[in-house]
N, C-alpha and C. Protein backbone atom coordinates (compact mmCIF):
# COMPACT_ATOMS: atom_id res chain seq x y z
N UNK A 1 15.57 -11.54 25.84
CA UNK A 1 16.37 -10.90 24.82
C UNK A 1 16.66 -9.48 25.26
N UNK A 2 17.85 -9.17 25.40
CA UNK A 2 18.33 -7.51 25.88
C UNK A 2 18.59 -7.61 24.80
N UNK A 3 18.39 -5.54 24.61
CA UNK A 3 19.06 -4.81 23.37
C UNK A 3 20.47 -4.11 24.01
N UNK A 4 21.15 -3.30 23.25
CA UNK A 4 22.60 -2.47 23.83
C UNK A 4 22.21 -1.25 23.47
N UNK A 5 22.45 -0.27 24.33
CA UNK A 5 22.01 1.10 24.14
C UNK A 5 21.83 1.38 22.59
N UNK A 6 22.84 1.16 22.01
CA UNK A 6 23.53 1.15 20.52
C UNK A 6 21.97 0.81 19.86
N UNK A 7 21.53 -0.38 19.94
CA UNK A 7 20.49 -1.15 19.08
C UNK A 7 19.38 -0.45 18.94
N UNK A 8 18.86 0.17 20.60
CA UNK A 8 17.66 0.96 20.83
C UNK A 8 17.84 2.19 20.25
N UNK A 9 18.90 2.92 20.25
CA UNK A 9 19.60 4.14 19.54
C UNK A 9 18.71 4.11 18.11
N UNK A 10 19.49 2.99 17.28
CA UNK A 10 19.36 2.86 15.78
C UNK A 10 18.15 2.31 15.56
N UNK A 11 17.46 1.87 16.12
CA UNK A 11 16.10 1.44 16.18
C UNK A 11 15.03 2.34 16.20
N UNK A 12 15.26 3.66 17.35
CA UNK A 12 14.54 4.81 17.20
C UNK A 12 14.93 5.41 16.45
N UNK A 13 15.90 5.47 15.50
CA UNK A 13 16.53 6.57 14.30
C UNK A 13 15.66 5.78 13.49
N UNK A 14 15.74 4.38 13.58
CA UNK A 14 14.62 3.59 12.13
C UNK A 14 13.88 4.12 11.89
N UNK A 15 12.70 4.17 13.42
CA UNK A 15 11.35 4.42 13.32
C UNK A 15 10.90 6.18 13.31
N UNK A 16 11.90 6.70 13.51
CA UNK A 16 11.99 8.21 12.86
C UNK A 16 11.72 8.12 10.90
N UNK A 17 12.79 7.58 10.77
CA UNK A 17 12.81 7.44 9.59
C UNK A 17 11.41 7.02 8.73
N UNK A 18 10.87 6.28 9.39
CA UNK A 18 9.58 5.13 8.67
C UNK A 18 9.12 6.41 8.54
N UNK A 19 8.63 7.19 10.15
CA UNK A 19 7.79 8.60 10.11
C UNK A 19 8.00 9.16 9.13
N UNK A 20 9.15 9.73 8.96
CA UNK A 20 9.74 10.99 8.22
C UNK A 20 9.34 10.87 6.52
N UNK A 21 9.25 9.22 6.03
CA UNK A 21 9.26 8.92 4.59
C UNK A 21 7.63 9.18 4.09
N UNK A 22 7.59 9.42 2.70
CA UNK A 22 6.42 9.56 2.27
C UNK A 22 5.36 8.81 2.35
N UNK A 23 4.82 8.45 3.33
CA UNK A 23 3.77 7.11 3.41
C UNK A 23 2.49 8.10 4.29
N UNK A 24 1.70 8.87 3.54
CA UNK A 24 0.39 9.41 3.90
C UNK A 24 0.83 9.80 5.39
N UNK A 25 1.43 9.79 6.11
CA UNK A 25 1.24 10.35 7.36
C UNK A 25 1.41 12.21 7.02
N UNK A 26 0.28 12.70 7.41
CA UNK A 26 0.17 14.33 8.02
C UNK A 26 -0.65 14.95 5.84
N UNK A 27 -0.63 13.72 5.55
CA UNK A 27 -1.40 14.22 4.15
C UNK A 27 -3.09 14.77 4.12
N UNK A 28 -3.44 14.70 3.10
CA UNK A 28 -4.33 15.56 2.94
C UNK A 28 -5.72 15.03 3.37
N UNK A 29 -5.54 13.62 4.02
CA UNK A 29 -6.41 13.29 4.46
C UNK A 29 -7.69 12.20 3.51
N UNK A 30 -8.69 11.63 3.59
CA UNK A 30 -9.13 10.85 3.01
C UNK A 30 -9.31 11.00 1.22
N UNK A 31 -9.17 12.48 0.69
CA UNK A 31 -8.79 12.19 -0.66
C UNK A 31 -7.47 12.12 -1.28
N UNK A 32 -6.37 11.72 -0.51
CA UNK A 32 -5.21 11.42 -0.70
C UNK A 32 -4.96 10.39 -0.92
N UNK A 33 -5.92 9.52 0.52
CA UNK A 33 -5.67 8.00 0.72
C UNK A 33 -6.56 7.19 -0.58
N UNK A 34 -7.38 7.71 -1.09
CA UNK A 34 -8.66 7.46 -1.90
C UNK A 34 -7.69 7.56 -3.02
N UNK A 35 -7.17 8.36 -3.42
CA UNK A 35 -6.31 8.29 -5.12
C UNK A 35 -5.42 7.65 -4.98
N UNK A 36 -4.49 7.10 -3.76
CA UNK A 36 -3.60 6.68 -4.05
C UNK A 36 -3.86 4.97 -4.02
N UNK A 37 -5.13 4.44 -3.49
CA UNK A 37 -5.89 3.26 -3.08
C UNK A 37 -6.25 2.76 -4.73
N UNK A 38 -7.11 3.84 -5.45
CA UNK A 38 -7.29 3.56 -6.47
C UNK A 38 -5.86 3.51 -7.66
N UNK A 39 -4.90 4.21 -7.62
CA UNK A 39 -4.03 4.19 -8.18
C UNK A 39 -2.91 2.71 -8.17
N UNK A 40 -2.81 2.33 -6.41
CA UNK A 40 -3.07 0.98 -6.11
C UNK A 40 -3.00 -0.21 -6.99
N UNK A 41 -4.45 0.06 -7.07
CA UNK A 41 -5.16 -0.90 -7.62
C UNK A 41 -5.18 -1.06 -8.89
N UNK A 42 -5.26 -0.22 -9.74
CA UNK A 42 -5.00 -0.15 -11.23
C UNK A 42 -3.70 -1.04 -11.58
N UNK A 43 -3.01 -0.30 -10.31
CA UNK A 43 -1.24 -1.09 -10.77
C UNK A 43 -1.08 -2.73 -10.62
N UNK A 44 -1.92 -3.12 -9.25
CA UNK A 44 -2.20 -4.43 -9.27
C UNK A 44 -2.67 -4.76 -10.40
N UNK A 45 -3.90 -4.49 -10.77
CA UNK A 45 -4.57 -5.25 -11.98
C UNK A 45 -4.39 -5.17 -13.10
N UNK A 46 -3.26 -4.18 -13.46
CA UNK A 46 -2.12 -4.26 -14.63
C UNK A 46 -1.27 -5.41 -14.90
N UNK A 47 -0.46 -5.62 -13.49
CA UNK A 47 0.63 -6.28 -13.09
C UNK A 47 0.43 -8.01 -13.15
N UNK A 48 -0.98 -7.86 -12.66
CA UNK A 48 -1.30 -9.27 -12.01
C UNK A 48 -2.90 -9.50 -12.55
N UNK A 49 -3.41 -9.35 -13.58
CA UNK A 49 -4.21 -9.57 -13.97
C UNK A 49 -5.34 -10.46 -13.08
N UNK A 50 -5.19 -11.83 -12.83
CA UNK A 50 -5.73 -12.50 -11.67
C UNK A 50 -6.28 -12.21 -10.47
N UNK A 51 -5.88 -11.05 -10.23
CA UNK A 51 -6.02 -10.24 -9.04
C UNK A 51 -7.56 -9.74 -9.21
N UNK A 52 -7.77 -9.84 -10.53
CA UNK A 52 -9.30 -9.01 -10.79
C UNK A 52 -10.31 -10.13 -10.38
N UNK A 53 -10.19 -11.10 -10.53
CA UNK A 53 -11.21 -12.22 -10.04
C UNK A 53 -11.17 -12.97 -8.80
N UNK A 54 -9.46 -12.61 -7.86
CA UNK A 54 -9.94 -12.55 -6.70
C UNK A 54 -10.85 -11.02 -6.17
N UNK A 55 -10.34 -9.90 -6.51
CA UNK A 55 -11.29 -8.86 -6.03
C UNK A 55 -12.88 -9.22 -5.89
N UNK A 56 -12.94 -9.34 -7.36
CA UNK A 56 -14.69 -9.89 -7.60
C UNK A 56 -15.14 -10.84 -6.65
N UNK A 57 -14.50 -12.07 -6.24
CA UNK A 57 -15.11 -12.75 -5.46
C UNK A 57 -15.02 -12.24 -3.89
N UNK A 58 -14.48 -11.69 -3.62
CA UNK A 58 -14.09 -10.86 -1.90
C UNK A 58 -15.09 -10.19 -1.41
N UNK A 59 -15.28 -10.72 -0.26
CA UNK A 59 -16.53 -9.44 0.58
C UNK A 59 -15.85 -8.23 0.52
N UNK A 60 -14.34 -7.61 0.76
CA UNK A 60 -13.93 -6.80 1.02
C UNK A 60 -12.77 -6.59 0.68
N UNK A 61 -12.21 -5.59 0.06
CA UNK A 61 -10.60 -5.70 -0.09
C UNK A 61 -9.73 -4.54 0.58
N UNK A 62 -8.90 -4.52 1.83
CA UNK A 62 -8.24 -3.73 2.36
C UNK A 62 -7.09 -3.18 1.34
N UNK A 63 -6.51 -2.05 1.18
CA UNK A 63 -5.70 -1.58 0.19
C UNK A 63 -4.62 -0.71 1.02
N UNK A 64 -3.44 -1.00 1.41
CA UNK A 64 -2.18 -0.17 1.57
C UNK A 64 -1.60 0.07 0.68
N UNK A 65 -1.44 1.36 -0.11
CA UNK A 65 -0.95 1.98 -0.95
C UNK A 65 0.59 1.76 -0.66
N UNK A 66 1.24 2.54 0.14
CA UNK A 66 2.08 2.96 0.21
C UNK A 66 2.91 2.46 1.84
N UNK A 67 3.24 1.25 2.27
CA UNK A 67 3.95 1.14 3.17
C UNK A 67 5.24 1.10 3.77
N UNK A 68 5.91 1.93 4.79
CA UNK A 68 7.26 2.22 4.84
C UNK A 68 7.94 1.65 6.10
N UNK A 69 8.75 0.76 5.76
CA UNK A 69 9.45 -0.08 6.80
C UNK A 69 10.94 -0.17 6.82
N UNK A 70 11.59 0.03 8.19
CA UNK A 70 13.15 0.94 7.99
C UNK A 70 13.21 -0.32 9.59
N UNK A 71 15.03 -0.42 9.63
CA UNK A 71 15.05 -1.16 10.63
C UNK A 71 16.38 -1.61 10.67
N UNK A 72 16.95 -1.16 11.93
CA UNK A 72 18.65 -1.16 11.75
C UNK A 72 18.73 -2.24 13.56
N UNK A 73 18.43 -3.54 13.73
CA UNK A 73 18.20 -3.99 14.85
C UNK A 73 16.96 -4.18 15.52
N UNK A 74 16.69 -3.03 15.86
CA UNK A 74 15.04 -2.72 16.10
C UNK A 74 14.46 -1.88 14.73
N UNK A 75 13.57 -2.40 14.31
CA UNK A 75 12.37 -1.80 13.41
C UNK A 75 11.13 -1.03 13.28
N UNK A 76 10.18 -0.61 12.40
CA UNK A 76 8.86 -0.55 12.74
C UNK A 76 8.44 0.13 10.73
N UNK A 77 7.32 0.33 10.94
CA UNK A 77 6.58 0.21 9.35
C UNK A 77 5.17 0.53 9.91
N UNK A 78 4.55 1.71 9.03
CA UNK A 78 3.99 2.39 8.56
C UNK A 78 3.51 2.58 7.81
N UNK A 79 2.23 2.60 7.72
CA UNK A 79 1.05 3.39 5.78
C UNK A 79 -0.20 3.16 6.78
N UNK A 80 -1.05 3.73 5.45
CA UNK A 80 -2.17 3.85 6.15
C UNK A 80 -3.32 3.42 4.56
N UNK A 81 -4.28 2.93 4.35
CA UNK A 81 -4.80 2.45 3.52
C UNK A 81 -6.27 2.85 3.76
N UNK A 82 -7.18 1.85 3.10
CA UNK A 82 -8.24 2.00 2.69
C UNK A 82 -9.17 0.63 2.41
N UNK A 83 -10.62 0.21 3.33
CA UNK A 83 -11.25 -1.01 3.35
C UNK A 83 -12.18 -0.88 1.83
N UNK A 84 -11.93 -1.11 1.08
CA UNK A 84 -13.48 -0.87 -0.19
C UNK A 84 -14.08 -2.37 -0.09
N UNK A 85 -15.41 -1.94 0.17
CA UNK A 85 -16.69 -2.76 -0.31
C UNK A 85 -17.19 -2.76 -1.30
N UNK A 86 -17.91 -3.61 -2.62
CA UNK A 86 -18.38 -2.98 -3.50
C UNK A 86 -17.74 -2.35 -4.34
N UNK A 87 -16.65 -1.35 -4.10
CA UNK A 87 -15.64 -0.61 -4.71
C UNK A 87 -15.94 0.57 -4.41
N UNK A 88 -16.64 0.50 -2.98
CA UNK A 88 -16.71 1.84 -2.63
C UNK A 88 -15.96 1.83 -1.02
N UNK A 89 -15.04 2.98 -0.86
CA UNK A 89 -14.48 2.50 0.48
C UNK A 89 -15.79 2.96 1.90
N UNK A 90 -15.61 1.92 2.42
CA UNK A 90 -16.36 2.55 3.75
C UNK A 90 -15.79 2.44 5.01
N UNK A 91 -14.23 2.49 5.52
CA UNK A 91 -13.40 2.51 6.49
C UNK A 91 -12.13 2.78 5.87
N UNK A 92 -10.91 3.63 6.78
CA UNK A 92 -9.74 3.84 6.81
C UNK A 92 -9.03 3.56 7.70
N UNK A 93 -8.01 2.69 7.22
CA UNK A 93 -7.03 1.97 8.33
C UNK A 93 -5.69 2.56 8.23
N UNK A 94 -4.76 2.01 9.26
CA UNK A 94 -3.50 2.46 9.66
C UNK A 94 -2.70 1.18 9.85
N UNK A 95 -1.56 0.56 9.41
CA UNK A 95 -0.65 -0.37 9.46
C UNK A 95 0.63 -0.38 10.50
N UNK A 96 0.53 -0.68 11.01
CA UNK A 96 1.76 -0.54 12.00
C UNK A 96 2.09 -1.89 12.81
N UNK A 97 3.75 -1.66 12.30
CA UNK A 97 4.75 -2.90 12.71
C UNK A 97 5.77 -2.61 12.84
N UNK A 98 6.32 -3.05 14.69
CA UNK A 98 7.61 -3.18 15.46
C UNK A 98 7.93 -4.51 15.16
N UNK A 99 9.43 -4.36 14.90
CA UNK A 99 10.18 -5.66 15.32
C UNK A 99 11.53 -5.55 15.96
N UNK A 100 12.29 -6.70 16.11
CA UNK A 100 13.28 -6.22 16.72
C UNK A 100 13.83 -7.96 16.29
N UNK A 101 15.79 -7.99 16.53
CA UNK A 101 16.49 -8.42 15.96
C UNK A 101 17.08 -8.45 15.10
N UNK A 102 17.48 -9.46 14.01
CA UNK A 102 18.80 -9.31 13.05
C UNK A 102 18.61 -8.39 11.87
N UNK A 103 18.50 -7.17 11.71
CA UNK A 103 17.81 -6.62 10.20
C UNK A 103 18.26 -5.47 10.30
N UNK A 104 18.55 -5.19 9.13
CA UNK A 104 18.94 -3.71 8.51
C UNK A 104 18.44 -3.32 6.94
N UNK A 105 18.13 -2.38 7.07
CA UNK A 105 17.82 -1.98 6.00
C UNK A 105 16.21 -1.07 6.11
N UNK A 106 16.08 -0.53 4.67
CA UNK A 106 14.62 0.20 4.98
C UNK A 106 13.90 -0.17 2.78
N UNK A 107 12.36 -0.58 3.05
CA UNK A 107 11.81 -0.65 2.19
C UNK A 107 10.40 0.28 2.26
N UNK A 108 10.10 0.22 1.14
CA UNK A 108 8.58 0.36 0.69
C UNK A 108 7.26 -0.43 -0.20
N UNK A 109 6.41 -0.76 -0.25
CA UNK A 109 5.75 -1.88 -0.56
C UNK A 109 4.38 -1.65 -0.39
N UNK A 110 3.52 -2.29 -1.22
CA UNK A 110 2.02 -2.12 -1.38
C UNK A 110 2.08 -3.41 -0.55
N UNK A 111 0.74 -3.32 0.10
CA UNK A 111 0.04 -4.35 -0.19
C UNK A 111 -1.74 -4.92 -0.18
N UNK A 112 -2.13 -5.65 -0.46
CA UNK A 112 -3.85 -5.80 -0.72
C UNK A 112 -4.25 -6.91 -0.03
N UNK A 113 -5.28 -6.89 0.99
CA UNK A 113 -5.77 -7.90 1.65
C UNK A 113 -7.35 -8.37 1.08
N UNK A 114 -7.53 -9.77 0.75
CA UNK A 114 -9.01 -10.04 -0.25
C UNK A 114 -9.11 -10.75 1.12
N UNK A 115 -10.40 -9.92 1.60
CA UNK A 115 -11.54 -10.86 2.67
C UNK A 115 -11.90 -11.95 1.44
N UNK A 116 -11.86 -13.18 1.62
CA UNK A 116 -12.70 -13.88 0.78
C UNK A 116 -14.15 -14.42 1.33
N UNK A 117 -14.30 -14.04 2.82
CA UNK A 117 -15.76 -14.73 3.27
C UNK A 117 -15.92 -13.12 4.12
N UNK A 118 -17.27 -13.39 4.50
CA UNK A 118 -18.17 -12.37 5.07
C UNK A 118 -17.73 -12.45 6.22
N UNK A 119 -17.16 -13.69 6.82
CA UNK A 119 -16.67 -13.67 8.47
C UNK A 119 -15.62 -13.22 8.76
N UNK A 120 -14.71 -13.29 7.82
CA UNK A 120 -13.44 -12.97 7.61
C UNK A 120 -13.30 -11.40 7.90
N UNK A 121 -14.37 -10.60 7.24
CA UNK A 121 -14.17 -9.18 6.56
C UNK A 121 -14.91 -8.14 8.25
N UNK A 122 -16.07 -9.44 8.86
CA UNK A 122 -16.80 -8.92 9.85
C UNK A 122 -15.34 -9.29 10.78
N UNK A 123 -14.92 -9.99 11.07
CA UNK A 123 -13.71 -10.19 12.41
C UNK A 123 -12.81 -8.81 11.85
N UNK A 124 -12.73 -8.91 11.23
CA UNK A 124 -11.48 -7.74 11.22
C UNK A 124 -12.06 -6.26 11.38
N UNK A 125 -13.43 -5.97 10.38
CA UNK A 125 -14.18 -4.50 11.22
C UNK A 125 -14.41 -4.12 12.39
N UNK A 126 -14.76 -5.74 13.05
CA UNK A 126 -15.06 -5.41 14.42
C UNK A 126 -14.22 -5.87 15.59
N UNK A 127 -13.06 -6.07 14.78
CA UNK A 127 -11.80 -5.64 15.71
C UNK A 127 -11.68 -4.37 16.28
N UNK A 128 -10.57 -3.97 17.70
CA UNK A 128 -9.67 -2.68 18.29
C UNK A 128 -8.86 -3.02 17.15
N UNK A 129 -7.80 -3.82 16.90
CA UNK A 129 -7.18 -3.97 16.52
C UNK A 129 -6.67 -4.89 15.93
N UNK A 130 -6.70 -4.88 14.82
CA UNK A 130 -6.18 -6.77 13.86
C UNK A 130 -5.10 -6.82 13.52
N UNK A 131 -4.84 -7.86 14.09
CA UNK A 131 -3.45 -8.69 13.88
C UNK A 131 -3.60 -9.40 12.85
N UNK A 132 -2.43 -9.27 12.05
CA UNK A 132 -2.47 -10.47 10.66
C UNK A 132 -2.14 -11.31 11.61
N UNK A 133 -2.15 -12.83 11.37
CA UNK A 133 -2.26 -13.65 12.06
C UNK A 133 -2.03 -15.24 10.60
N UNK A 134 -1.92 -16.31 11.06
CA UNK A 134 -2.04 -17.84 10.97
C UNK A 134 -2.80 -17.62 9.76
N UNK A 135 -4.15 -17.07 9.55
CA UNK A 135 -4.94 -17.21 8.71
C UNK A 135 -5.00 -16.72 7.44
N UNK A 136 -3.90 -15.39 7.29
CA UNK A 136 -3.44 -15.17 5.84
C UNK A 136 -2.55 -16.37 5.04
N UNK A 137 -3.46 -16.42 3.49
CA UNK A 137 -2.60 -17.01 2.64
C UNK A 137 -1.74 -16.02 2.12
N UNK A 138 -0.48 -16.00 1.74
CA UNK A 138 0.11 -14.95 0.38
C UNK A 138 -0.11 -15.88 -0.42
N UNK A 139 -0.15 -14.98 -1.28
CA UNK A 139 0.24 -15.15 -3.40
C UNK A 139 1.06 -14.08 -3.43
N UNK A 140 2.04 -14.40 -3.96
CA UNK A 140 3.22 -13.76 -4.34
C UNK A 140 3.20 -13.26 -5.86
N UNK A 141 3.92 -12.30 -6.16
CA UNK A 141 3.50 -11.73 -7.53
C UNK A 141 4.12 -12.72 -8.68
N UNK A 142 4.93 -13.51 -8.20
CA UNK A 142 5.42 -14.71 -9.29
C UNK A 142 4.02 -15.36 -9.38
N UNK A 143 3.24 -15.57 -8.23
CA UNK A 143 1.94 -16.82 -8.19
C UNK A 143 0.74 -16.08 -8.85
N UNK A 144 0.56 -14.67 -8.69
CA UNK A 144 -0.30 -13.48 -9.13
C UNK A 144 -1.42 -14.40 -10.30
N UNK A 145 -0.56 -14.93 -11.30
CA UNK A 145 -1.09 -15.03 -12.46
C UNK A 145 -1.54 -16.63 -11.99
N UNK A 146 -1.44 -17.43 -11.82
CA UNK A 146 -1.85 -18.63 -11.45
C UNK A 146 -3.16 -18.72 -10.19
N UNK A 147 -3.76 -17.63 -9.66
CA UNK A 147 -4.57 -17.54 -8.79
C UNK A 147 -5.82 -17.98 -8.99
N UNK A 148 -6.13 -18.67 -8.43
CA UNK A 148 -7.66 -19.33 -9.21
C UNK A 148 -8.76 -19.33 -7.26
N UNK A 149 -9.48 -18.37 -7.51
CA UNK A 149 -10.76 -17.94 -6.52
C UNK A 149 -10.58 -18.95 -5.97
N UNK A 150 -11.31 -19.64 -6.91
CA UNK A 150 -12.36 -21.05 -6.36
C UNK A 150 -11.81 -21.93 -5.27
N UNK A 151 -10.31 -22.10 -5.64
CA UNK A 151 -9.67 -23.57 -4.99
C UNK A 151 -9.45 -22.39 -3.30
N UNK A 152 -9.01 -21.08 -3.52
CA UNK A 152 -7.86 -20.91 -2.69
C UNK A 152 -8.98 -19.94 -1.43
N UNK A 153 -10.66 -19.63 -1.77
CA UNK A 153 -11.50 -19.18 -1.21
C UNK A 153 -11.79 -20.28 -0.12
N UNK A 154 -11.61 -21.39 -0.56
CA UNK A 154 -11.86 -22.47 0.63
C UNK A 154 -10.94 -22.64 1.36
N UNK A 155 -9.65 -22.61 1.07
CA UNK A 155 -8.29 -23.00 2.07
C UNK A 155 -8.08 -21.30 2.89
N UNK A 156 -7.90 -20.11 2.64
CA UNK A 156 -7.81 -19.37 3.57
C UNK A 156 -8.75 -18.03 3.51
N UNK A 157 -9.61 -17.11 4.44
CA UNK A 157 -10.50 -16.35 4.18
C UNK A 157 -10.11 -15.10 4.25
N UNK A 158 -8.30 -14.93 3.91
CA UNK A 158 -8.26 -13.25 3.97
C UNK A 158 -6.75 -13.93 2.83
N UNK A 159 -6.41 -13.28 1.92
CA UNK A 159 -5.44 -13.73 0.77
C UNK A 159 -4.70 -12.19 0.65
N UNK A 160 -3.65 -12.29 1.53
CA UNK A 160 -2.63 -10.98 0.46
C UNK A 160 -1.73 -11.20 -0.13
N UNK A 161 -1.85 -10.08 -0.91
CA UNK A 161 -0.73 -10.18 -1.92
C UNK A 161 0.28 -8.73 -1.80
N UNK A 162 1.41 -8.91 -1.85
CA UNK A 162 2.41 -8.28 -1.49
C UNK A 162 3.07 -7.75 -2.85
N UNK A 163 3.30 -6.49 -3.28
CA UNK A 163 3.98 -6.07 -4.51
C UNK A 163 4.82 -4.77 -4.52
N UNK A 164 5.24 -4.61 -5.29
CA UNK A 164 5.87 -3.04 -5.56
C UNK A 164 6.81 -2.48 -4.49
N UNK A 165 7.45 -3.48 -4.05
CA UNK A 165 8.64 -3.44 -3.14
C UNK A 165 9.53 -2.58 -4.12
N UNK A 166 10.30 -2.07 -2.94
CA UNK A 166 11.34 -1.13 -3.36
C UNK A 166 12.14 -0.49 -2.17
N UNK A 167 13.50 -0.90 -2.37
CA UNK A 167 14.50 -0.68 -0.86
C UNK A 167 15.71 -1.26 -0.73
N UNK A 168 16.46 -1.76 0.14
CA UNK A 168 17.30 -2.25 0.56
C UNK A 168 17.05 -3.70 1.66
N UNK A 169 16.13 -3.58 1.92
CA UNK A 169 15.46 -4.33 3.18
C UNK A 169 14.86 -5.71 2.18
N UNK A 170 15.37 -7.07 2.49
CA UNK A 170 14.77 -8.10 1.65
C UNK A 170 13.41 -8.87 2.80
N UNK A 171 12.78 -9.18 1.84
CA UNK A 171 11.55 -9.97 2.04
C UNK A 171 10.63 -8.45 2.86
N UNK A 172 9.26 -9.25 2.65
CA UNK A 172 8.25 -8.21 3.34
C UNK A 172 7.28 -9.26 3.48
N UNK A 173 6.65 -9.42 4.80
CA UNK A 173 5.65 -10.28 5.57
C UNK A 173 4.65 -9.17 6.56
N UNK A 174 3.24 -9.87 6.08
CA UNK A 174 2.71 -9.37 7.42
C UNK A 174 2.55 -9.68 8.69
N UNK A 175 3.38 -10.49 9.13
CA UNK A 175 3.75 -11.08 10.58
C UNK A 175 4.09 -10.00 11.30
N UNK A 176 3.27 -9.81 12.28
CA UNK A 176 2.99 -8.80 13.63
C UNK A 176 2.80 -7.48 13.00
N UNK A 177 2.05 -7.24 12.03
CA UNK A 177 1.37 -6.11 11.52
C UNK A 177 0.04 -6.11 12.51
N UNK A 178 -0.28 -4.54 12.61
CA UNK A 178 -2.13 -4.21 13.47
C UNK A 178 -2.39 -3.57 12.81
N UNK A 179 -3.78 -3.83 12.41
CA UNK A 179 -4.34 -2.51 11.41
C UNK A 179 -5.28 -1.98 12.27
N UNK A 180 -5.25 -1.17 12.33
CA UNK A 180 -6.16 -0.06 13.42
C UNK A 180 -7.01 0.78 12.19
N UNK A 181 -8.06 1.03 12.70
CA UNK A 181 -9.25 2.04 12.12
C UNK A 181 -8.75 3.32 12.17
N UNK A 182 -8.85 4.31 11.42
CA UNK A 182 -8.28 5.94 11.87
C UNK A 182 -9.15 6.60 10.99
N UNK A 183 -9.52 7.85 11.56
CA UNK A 183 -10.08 8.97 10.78
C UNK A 183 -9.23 9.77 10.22
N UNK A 184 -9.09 9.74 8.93
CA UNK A 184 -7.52 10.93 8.56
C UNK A 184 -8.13 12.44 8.75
């Protein structure tokens, strides 16, 4: 697959852009990411009630507040979040995703990853770098309310849920997202 000068052009103007938008990059550092994780979360469990009894059952729940994804040919997307255990966080991550081909447009979007098993939550800490991958289920915020632990803890061991989109850019997937560890 070749790009045309043109594509790579508007592609690096994208990923300027992702930079440039309000998504925690150059902020105040871990009590920024911490209010806006918890703020998050409130909104989930407003929104989606259900969401509270997958939390409860989860070894771990990863939290991207605030993610920013722009993409005129070539793409890329940005935020940076927060791992809570317990409901206390004990790691800070970074989201980042290139793509490239048919797309235009730029969004913003939460989203929440429920480790549902202990193996699940250990592969991804002790990752360089995690790839969403095969093994995420979504629940979609139409499905939010229909979520039931029990059945959906056995079929996949990391469950996100995707919300609070807002943009021009349709659909949002974590296909070829890395979450990297970072010290803010």
């Amino acid at each position: 697959m070749s790009f045309s000068r043109r594509n790579v052009t508007f592609g690096l103007g994208a990923t300027a852009l992702v930079a440039a938008c309000g998504n925690g990059v150059g902020g105040r550092g871990p009590a920024t990411i911490d209010a806006r994780v918890d703020s998050t979360l409130n909104q989930l469990y407003a929104e989606y009630p259900a969401t509270r009894n997958l939390a409860s059952k989860a070894a771990g729940v990863l939290v991207m507040p605030l993610v920013t994804e722009a993409g005129f040919g070539l793409g890329g997307a940005y935020g940076r979040g927060a791992l809570r255990v317990g409901g206390a966080t004990v790691d800070y991550y970074s989201v980042a995703k290139a793509s490239g081909g048919l797309q235009i447009g730029a969004q913003q979007y939460a989203h929440v990853l429920f480790f549902m098993t202990e193996e699940a939550m250990t592969t991804f800490r002790r990752s360089p770098g995690y790839a969403a991958g095969a093994n995420i289920e979504y629940a979609t915020p139409e499905q939010g309310e229909t979520i039931a632990a029990e059945t959906t803890t056995s079929l996949a061991p990391v469950i996100a849920v995707i919300f609070g989109q807002a943009g021009l850019r349709l659909g949002a997937t974590l296909e070829g997202v890395k979450y990297t560890r970072i010290i803010p």
